[in-house]
Protein backbone atom coordinates (compact mmCIF):
# COMPACT_ATOMS: atom_id res chain seq x y z
CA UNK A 1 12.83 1.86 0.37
CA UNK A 2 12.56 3.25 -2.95
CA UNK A 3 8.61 3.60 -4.78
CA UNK A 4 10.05 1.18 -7.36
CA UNK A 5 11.35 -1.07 -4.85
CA UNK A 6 7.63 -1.57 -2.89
CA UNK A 7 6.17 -1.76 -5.96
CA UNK A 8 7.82 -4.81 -6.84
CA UNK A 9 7.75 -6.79 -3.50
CA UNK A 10 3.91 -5.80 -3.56
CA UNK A 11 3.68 -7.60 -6.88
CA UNK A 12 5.81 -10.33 -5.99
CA UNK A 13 4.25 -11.54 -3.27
CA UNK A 14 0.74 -11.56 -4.95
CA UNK A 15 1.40 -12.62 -8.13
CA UNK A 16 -2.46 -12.24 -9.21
CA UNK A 17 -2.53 -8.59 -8.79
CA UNK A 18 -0.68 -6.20 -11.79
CA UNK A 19 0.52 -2.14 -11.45
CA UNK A 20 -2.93 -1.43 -12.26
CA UNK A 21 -4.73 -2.72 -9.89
CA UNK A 22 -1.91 -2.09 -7.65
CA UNK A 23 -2.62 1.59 -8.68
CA UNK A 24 -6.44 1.56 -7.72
CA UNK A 25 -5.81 0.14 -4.63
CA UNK A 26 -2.90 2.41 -3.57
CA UNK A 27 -5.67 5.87 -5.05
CA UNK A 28 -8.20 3.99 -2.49
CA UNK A 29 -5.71 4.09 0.77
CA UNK A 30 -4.04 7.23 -0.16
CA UNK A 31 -8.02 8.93 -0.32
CA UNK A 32 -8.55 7.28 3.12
CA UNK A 33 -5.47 8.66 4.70
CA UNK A 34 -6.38 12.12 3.26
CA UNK A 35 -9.55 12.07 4.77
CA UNK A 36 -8.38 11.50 8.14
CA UNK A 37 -7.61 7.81 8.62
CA UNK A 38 -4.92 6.90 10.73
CA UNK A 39 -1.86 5.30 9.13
CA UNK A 40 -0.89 1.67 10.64
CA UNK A 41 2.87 2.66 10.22
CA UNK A 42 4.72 3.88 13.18
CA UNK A 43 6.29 6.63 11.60
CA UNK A 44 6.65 10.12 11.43
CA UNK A 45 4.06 10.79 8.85
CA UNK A 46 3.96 15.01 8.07
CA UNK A 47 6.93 14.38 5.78
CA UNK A 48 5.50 11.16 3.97
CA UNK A 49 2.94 12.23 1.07
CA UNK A 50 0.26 9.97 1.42
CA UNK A 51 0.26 7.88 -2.03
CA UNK A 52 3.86 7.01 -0.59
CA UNK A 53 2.77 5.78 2.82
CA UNK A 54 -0.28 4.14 0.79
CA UNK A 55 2.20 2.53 -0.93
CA UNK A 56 4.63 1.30 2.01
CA UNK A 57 1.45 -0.06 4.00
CA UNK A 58 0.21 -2.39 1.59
CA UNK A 59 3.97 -3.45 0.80
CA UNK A 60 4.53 -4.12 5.02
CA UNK A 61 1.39 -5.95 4.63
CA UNK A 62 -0.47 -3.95 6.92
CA UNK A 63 -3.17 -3.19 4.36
CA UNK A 64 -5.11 -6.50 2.75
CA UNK A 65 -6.00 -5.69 -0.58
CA UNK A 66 -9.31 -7.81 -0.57
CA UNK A 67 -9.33 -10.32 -4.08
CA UNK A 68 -5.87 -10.34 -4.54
CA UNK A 69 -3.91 -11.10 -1.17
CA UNK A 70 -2.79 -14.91 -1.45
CA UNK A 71 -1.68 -15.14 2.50
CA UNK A 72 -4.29 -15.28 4.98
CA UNK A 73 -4.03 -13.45 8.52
């Protein structure tokens, strides 16, 4: 899926966060996976750059953005 494309089901589906904070929390993942964190996708991730697997966690919903999630897991 395209950048533009996970952008917008990330935004539709919690319609009380915007790009911006969108942006934050996508700096805050991609700074964990840089510094060693595991990524919670199963895929091959040496040819992903990070703020694009960030990006594609939080859009699976694999990564709960805490204050602006509307669906509880």
């Amino acid at each position: 899926m395209k950048v533009e494309e996970l952008t917008a089901k990330v935004l539709d589906e919690n319609p009380s966060m915007d790009r911006y904070q969108l942006a934050i929390a996508v700096a805050k993942r991609c700074d964990e996976l840089e510094n060693g964190a595991p990524s919670k996708l199963n895929v091959n991730t040496s040819s992903i750059k990070s703020t694009d697997l960030a990006l594609m966690e939080i859009a699976e919903g694999l990564i709960r953005v805490k204050g602006f999630s509307d669906k509880e897991k």
